[in-house]
Protein backbone atom coordinates (compact mmCIF):
# COMPACT_ATOMS: atom_id res chain seq x y z
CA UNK A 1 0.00 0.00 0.00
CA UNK A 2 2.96 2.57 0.84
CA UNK A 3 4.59 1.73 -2.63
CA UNK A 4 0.94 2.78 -4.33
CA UNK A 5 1.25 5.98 -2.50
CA UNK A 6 4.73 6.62 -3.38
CA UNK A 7 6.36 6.03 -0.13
CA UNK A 8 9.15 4.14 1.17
CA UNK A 9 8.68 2.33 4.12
CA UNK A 10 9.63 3.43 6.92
CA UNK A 11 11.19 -0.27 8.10
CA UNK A 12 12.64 0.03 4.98
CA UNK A 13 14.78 3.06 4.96
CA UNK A 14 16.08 2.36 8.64
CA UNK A 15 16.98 -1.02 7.23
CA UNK A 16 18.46 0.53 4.64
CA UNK A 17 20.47 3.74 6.49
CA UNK A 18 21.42 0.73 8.94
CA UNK A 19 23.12 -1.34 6.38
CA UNK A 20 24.79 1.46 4.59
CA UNK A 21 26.43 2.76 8.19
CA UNK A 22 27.37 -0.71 8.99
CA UNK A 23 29.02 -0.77 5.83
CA UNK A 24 31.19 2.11 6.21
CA UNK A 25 32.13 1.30 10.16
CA UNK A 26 33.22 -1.95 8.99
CA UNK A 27 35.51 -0.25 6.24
CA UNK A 28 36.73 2.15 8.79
CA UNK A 29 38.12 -0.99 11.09
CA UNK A 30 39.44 -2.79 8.22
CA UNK A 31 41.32 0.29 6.92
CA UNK A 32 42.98 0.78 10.32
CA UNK A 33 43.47 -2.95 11.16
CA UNK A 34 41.53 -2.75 14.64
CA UNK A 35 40.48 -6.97 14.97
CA UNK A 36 39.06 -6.14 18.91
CA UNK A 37 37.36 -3.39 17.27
CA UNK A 38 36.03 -5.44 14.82
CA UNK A 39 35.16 -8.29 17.34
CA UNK A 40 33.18 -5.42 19.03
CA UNK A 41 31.84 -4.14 16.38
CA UNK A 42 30.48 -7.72 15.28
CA UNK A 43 28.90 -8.73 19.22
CA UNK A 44 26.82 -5.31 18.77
CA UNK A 45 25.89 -5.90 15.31
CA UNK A 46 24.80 -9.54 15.94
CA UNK A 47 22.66 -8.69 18.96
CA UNK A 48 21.14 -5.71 16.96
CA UNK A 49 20.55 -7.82 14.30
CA UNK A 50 18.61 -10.11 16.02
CA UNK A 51 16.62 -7.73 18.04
CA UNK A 52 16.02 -6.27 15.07
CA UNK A 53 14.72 -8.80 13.04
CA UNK A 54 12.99 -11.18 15.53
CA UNK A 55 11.40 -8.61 17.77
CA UNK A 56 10.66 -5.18 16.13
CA UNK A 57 10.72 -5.69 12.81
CA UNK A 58 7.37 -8.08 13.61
CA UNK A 59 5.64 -5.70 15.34
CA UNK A 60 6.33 -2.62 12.69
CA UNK A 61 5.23 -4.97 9.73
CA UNK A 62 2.61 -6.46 12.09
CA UNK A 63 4.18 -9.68 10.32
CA UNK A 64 6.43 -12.89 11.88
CA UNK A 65 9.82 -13.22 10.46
CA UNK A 66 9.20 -16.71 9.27
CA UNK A 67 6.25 -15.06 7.20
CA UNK A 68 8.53 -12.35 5.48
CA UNK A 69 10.30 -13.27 2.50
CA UNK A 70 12.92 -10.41 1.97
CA UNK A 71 13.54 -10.44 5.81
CA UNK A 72 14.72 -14.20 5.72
CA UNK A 73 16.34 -13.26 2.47
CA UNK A 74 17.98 -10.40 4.18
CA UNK A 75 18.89 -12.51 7.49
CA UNK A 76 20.39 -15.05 5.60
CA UNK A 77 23.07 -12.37 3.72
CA UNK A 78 23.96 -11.30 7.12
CA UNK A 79 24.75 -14.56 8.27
CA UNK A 80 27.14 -14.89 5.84
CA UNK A 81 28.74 -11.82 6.13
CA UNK A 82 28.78 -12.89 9.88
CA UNK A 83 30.54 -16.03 9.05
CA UNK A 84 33.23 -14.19 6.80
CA UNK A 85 33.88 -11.68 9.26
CA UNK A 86 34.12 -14.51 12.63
CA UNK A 87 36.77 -15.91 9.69
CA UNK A 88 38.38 -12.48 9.07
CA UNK A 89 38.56 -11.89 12.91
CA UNK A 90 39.75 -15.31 13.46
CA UNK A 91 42.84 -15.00 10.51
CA UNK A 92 43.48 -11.23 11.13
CA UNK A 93 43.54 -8.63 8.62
CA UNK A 94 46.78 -8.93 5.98
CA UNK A 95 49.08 -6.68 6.17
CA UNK A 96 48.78 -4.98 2.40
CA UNK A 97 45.04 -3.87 2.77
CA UNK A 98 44.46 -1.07 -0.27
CA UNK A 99 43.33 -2.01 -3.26
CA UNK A 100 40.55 -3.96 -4.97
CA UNK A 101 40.31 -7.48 -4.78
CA UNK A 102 39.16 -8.08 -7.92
CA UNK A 103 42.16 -6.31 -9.84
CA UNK A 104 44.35 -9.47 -8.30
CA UNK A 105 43.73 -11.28 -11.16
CA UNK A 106 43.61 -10.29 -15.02
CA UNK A 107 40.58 -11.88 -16.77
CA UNK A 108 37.19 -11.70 -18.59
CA UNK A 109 35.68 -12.39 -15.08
CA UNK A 110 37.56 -9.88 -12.96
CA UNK A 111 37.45 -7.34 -15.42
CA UNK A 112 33.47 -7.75 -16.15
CA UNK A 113 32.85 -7.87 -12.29
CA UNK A 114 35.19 -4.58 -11.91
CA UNK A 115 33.53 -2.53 -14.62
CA UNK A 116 30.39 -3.82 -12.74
CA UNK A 117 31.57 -2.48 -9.63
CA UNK A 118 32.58 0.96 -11.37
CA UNK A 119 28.91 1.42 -13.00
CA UNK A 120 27.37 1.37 -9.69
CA UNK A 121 26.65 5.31 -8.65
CA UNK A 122 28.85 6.71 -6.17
CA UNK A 123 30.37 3.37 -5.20
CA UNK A 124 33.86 3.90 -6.17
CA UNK A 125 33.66 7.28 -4.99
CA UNK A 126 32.66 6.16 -1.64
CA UNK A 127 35.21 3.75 -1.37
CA UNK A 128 38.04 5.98 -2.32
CA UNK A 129 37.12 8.48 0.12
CA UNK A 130 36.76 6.13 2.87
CA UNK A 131 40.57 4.83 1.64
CA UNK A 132 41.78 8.23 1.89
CA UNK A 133 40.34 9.22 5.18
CA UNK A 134 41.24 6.07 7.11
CA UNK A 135 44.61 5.72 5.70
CA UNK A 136 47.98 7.58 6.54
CA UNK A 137 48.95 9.49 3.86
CA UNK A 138 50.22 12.70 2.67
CA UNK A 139 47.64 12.63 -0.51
CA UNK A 140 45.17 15.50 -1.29
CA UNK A 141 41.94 14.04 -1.62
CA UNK A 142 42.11 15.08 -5.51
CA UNK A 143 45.48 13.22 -5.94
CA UNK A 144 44.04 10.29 -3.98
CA UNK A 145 41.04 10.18 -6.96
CA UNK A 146 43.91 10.57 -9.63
CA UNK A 147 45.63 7.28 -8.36
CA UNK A 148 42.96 5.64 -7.91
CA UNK A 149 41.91 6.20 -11.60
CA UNK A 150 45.01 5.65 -12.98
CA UNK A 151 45.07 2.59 -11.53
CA UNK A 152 41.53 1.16 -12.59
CA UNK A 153 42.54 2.29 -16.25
CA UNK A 154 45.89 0.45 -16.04
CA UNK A 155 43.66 -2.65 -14.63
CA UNK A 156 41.64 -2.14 -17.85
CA UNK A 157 44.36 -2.10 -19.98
CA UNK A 158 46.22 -4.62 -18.67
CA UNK A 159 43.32 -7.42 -19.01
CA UNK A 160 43.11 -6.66 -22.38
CA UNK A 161 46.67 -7.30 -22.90
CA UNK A 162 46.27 -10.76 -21.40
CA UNK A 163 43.42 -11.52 -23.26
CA UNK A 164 45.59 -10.56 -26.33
CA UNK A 165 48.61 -12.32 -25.48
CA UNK A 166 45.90 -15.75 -25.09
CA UNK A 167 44.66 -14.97 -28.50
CA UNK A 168 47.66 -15.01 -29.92
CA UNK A 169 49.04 -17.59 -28.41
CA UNK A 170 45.96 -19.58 -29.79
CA UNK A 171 46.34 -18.59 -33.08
CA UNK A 172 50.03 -19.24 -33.20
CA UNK A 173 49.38 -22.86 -32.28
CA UNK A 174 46.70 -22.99 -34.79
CA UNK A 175 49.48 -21.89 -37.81
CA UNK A 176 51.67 -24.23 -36.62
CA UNK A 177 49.31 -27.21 -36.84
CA UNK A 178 48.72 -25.70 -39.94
CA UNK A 179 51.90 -25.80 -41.71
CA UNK A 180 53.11 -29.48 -40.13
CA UNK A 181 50.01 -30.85 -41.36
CA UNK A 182 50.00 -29.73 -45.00
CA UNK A 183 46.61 -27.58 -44.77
């Protein structure tokens, strides 16, 4: 009924403004390596979560958790993020934490998942500044951007140059089946 009237729920956009500052705490203690923040940060999360989801949630829907779709669907993407960060707690943070994960590797998967990434609005934005504010450096905010471009077109650049090197290499071994068999 709120969505015929134009309206976002309100459970919604607390959900929603939740989620988003959980998202940018968590990058805060992962840019300055802080695990018994972290471990904090998780006890406080899981107990909000749950309070959240089993006991007010209900009564602002007027509707049980086991009878809402997108909360279970919701629940279940925090326990996993959960999991992964017990693991990340557990293991520690590495000790080389800028950069994007998915430029580790140059391929047709990491490069479609990274433009991906880059089309989403104000994502890479967000994460730069975030970078630049938690980390020690003597950067403007400007030059930060710069680098940070600069290095997402070299990523660019430098799966297509693997791609081409894998083409080539194909069609090499294609000539030289080529000429020992006669064709």
């Amino acid at each position: 009924s709120s969505l015929s009237d134009d309206q976002v729920p309100e459970a919604f956009l607390v959900m929603l403004l939740i989620q988003f500052s959980t998202m940018v705490v968590d990058r805060a203690l992962y840019l300055r390596k802080t695990v018994l923040g972290k471990l904090a940060f998780q006890v406080v999360l899981v107990l909000a979560i749950h309070l959240w989801m089993f006991f007010i949630l209900p009564a602002v829907t007027e509707r049980m958790f086991s009878q809402n779709a997108v909360a279970q669907l919701w629940y279940f993407v925090k326990c996993i993020y959960f999991a992964l960060s017990a693991y990340q707690i557990r293991c520690g943070y590495p000790t080389r934490i800028l950069g994007n994960f998915l430029t580790k590797k140059y391929n047709h998967l990491n490069l479609f998942l990274f433009q991906g990434f880059r089309l989403v609005p104000f994502l890479v934005e967000l994460r730069a500044v975030m970078d630049w504010v938690w980390t020690d450096t003597t950067l403007s905010l400007s030059s930060w951007m710069c680098v940070e471009d600069i290095y997402a077109n070299i990523f660019i650049i430098k799966c297509s140059r693997e791609t081409e090197k894998i083409h080539w290499l194909e069609m090499t071994e294609l000539e030289e089946f080529s000429v020992f068999s006669g064709c």
